[in-house]
N, C-alpha and C. Protein backbone atom coordinates (compact mmCIF):
# COMPACT_ATOMS: atom_id res chain seq x y z
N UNK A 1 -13.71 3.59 20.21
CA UNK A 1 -12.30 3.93 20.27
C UNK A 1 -11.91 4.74 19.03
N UNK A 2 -12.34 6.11 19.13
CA UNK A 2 -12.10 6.92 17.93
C UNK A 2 -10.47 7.08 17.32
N UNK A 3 -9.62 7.27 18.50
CA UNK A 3 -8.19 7.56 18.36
C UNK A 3 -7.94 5.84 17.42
N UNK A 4 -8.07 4.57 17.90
CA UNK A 4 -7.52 3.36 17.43
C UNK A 4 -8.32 3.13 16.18
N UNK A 5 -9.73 3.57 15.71
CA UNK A 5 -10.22 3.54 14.46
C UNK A 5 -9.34 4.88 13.10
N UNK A 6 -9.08 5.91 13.88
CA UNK A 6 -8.31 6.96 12.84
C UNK A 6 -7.30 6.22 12.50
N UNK A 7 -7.10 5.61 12.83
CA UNK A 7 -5.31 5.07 12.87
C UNK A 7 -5.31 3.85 11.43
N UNK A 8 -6.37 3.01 11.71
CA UNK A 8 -6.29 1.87 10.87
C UNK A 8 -7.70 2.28 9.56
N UNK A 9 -8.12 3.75 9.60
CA UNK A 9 -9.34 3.02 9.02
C UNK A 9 -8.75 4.98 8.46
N UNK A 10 -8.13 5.03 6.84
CA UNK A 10 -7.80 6.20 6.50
C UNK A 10 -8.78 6.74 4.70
N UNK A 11 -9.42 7.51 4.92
CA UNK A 11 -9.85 7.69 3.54
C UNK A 11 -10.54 6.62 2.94
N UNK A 12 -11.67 6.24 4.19
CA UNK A 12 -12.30 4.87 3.59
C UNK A 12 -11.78 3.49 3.72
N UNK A 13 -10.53 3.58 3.48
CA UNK A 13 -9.51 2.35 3.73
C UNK A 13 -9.45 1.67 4.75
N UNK A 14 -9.64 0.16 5.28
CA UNK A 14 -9.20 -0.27 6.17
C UNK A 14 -7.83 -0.62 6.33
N UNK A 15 -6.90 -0.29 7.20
CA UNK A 15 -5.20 -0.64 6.58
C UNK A 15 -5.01 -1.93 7.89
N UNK A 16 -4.96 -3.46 7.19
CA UNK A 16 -4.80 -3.94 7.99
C UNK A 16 -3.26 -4.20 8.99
N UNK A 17 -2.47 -3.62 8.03
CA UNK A 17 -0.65 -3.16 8.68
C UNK A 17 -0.44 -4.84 7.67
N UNK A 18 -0.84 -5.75 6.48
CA UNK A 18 -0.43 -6.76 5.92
C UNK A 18 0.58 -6.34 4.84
N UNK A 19 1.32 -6.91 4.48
CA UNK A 19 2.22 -6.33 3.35
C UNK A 19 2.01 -7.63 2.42
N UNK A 20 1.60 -7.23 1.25
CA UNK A 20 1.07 -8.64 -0.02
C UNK A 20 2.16 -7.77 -1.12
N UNK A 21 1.82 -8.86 -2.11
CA UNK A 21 2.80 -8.48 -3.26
C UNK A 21 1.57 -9.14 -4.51
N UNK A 22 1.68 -8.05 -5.67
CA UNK A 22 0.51 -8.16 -6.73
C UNK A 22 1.46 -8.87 -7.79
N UNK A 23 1.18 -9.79 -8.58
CA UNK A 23 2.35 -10.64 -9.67
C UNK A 23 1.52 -10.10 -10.84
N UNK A 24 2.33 -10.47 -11.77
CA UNK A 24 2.07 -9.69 -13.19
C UNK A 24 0.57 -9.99 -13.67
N UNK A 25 -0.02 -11.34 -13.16
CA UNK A 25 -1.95 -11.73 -13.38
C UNK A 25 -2.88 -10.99 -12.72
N UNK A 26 -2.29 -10.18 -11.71
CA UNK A 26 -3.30 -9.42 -10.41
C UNK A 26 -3.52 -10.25 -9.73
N UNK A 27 -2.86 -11.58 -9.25
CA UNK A 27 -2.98 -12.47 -8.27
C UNK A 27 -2.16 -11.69 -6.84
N UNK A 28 -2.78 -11.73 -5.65
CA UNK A 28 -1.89 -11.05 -4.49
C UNK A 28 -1.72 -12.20 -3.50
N UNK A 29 -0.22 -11.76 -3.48
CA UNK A 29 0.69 -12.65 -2.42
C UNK A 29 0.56 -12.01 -0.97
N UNK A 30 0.40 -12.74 0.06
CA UNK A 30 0.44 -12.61 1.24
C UNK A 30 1.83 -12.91 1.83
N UNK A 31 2.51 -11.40 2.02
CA UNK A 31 3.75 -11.40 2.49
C UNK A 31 3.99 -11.62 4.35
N UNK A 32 3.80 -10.84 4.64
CA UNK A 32 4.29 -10.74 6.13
C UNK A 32 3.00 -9.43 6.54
N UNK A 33 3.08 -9.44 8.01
CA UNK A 33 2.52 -8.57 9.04
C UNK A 33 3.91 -7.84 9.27
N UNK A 34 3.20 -6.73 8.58
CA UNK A 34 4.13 -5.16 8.72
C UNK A 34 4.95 -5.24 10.51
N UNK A 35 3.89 -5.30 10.93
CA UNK A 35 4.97 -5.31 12.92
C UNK A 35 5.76 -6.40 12.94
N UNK A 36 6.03 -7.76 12.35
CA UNK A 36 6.47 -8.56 12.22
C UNK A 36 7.74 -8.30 11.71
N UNK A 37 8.26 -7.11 10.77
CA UNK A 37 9.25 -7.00 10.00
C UNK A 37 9.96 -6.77 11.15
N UNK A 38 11.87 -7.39 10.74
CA UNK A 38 12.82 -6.61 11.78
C UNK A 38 13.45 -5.66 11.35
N UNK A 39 13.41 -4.74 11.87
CA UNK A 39 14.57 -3.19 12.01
C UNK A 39 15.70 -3.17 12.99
N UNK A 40 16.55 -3.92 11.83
CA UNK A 40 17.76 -3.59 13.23
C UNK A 40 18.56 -2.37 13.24
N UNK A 41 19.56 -1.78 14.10
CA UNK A 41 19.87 -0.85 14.74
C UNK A 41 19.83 0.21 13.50
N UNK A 42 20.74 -0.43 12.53
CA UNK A 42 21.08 0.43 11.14
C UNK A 42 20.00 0.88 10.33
N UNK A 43 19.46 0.52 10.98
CA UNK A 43 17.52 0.72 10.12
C UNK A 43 17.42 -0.47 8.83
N UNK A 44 18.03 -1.65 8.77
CA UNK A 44 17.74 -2.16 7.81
C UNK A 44 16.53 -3.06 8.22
N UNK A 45 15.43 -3.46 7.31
CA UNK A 45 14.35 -4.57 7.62
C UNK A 45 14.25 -5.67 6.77
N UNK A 46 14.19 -6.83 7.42
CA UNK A 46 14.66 -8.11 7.52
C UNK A 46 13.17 -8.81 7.61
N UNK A 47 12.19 -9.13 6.59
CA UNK A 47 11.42 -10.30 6.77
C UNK A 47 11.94 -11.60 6.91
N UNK A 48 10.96 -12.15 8.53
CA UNK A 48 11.35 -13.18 9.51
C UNK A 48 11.22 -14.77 8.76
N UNK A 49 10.50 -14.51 7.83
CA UNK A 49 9.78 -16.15 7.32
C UNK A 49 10.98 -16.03 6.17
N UNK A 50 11.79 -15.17 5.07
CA UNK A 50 13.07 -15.70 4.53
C UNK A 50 13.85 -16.29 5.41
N UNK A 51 14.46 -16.02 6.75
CA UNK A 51 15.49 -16.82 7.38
C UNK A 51 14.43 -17.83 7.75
N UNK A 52 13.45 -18.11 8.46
CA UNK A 52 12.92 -19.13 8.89
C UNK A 52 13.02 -20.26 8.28
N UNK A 53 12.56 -19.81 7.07
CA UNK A 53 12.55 -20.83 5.67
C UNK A 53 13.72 -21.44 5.38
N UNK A 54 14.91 -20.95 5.49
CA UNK A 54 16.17 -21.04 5.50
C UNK A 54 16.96 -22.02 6.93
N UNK A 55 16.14 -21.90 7.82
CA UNK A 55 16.65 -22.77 8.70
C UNK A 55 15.87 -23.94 8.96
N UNK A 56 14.58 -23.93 8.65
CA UNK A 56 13.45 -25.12 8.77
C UNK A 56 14.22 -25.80 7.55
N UNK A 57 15.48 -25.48 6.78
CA UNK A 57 15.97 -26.34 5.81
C UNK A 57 16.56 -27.30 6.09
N UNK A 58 17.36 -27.00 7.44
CA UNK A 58 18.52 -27.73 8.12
C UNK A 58 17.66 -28.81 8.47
N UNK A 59 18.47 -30.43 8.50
CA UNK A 59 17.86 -31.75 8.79
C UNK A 59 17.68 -31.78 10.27
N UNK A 60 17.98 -30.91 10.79
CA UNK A 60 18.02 -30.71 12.86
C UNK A 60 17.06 -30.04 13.34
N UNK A 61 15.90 -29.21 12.28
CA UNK A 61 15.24 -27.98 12.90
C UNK A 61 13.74 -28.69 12.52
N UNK A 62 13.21 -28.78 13.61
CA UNK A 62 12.05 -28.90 13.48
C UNK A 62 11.10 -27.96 12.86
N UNK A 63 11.37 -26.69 14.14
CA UNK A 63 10.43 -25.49 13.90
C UNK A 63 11.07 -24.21 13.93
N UNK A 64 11.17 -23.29 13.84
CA UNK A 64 11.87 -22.25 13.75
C UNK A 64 11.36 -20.69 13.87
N UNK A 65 11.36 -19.95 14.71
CA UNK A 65 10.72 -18.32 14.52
C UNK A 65 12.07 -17.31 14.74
N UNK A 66 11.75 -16.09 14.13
CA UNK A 66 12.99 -14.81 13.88
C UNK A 66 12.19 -14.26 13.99
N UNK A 67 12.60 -13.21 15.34
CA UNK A 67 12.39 -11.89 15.84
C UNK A 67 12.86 -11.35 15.95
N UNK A 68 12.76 -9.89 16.54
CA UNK A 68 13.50 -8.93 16.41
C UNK A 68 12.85 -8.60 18.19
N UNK A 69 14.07 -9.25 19.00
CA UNK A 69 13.97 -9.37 20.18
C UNK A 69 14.29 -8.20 20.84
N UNK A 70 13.39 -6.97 21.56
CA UNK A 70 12.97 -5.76 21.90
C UNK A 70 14.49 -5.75 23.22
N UNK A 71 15.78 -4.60 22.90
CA UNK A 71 16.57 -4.59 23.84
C UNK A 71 16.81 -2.55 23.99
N UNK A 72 16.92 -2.91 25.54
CA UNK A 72 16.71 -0.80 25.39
C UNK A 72 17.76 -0.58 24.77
N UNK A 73 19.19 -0.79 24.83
CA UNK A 73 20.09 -0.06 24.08
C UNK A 73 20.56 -0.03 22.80
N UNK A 74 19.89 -1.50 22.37
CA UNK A 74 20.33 -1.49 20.65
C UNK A 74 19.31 -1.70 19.86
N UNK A 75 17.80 -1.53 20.76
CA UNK A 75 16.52 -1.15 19.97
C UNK A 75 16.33 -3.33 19.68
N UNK A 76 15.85 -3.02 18.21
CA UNK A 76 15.52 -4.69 18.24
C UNK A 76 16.63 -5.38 17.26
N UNK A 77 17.35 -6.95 18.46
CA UNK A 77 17.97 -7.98 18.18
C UNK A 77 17.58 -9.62 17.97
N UNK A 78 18.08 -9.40 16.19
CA UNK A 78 17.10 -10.43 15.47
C UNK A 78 17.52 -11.73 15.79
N UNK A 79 16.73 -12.25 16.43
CA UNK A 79 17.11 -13.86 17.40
C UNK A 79 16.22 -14.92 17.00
N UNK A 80 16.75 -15.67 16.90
CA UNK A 80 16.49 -17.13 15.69
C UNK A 80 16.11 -18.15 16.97
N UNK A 81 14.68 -18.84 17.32
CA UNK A 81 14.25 -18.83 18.04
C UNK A 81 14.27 -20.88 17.44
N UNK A 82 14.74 -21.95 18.16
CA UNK A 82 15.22 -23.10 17.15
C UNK A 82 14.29 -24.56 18.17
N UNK A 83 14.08 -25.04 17.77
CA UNK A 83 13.23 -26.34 18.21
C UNK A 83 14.09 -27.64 17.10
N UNK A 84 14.49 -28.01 17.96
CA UNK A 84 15.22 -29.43 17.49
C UNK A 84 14.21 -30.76 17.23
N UNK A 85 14.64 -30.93 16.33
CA UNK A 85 13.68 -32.59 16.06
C UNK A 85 14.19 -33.23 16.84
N UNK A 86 13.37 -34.17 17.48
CA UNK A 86 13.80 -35.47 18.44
C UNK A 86 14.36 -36.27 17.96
N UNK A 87 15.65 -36.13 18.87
CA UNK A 87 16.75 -37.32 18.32
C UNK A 87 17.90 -36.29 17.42
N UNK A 88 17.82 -35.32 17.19
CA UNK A 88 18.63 -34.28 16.33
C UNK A 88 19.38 -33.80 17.18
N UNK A 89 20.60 -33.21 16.57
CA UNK A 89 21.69 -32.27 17.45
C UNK A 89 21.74 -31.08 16.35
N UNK A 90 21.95 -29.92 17.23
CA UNK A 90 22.90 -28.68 15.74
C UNK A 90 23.33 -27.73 17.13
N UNK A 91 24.32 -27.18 17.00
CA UNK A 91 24.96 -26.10 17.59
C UNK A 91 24.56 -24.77 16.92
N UNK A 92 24.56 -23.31 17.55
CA UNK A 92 24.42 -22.41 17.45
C UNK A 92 25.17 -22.13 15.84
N UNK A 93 26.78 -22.26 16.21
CA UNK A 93 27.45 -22.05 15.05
C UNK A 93 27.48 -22.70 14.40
N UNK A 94 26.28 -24.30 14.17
CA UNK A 94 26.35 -25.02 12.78
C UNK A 94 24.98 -24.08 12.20
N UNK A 95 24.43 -23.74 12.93
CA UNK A 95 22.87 -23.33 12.28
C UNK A 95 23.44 -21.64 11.55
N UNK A 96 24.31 -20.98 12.31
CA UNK A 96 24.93 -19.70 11.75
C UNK A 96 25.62 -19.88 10.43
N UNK A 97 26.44 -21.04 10.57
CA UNK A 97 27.16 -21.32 9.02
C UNK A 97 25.96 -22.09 8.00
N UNK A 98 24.89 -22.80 8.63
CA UNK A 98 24.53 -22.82 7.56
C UNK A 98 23.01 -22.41 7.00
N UNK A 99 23.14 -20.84 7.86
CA UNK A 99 22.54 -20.35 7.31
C UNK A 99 23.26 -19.28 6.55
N UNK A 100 24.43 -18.61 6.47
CA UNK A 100 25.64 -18.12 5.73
C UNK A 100 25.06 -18.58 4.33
N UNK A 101 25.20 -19.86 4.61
CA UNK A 101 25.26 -20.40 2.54
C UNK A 101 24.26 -19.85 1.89
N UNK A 102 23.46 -19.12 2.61
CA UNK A 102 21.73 -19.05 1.96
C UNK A 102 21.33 -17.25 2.04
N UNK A 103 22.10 -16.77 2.89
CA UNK A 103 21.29 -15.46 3.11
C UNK A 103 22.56 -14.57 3.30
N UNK A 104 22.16 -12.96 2.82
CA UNK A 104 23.06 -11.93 3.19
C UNK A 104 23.20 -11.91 4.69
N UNK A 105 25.01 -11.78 5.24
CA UNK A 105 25.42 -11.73 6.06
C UNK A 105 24.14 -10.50 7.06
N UNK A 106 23.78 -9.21 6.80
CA UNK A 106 23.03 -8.65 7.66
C UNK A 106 21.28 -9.03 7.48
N UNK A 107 21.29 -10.45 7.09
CA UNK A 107 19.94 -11.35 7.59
C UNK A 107 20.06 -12.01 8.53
N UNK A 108 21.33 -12.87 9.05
CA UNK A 108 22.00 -13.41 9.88
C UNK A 108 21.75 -13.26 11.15
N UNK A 109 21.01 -14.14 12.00
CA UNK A 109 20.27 -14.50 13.28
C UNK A 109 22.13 -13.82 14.22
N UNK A 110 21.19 -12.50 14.70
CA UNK A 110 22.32 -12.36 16.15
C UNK A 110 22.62 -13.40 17.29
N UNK A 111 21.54 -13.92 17.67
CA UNK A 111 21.37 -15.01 18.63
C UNK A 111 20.74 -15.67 18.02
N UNK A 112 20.62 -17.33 18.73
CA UNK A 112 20.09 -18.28 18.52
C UNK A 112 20.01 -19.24 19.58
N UNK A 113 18.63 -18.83 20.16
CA UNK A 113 18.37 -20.04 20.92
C UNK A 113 17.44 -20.76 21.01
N UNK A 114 18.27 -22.26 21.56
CA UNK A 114 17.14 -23.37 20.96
C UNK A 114 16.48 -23.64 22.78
N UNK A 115 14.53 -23.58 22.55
CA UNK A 115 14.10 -23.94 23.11
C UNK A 115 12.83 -25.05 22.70
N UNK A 116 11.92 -25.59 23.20
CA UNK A 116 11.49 -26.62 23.38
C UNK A 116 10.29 -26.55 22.49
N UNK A 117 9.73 -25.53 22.58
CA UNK A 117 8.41 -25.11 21.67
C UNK A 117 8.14 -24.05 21.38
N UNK A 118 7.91 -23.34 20.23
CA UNK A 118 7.63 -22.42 19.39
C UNK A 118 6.19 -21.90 20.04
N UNK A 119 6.04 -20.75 21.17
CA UNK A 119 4.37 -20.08 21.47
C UNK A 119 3.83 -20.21 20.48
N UNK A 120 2.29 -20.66 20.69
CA UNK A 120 1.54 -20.67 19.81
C UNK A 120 0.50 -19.41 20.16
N UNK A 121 -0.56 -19.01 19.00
CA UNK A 121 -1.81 -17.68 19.72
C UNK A 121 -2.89 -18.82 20.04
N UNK A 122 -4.37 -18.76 20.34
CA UNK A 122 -5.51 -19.13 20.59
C UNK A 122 -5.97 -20.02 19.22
N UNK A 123 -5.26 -19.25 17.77
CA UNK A 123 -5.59 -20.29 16.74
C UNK A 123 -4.38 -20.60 16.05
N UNK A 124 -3.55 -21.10 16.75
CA UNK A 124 -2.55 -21.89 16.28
C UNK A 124 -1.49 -21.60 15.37
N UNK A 125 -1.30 -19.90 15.44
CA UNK A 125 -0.53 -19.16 14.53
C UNK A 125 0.97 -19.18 15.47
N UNK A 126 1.96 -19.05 15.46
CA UNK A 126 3.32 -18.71 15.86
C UNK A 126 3.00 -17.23 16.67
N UNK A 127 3.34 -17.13 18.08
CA UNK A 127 2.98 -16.22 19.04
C UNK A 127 4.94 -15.61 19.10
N UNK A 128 4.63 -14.31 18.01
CA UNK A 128 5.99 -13.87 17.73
C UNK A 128 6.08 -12.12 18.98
N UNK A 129 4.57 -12.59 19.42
CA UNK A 129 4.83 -10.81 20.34
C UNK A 129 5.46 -11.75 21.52
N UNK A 130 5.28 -12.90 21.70
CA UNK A 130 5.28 -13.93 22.73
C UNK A 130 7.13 -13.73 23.09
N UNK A 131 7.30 -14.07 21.44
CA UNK A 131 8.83 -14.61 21.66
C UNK A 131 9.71 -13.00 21.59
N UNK A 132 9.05 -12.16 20.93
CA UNK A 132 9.68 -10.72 21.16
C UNK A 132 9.98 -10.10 22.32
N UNK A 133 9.54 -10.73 23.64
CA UNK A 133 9.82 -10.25 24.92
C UNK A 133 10.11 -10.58 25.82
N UNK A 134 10.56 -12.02 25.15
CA UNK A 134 11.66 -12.46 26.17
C UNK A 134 12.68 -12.30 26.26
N UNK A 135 13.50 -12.48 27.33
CA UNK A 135 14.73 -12.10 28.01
C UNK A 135 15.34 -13.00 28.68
């Protein structure tokens, strides 16, 4: 597959599309998967695991994924994807206010809906192409 090797493999380089961060020791942080980032309409991008982190805070959230849920007319809408602990309650607009206290207003989950289990892939990673295409 010559066309899909040019693409990822430039000047020697393998580019795996990972985005890390180097700290002042040369230790590298493992940030996010570049396709993973959200771009919403305004072109701003929004890594999914800050809000996640931010709502796996709440005493109601079990599990939590943010995507940037694929829509034809407004491109991708970042939807806060919520799994309730058993025996827990939270409403849409308690999880919106309190995620307010924690993050800039345009990090702020457009939707939020709570379903039952978070897709998983084959090794047990969060299946976010899974939850990107639903409707």
């Amino acid at each position: 597959m010559p066309d899909l090797t040019a693409q990822i493999i430039t000047d020697g380089w393998f580019h795996t599309g990972d985005l890390v961060r180097m700290d002042e020791d040369g230790y590298i942080e493992y940030i996010e998967k570049k396709s993973f980032i959200i771009v919403t309409s305004a072109g701003v991008k929004i890594p999914p695991t800050e809000v996640e982190d931010v709502l796996l805070q709440h005493p109601g959230v079990a599990e939590a994924a943010y995507v940037g849920v694929l829509d034809e007319h407004k491109g991708q809408i970042p939807t806060a994807f919520v799994v309730l602990k058993e025996g827990q309650s939270a409403t849409k607009q308690e999880l919106r206010t309190f995620c307010r206290q924690s993050l800039a207003n345009y990090k702020l989950p457009h939707k939020i809906e709570f379903i039952d289990s978070i897709p998983k892939t084959g090794s047990g990673k969060m299946d976010r192409r899974r939850l990107k295409e639903r409707r």
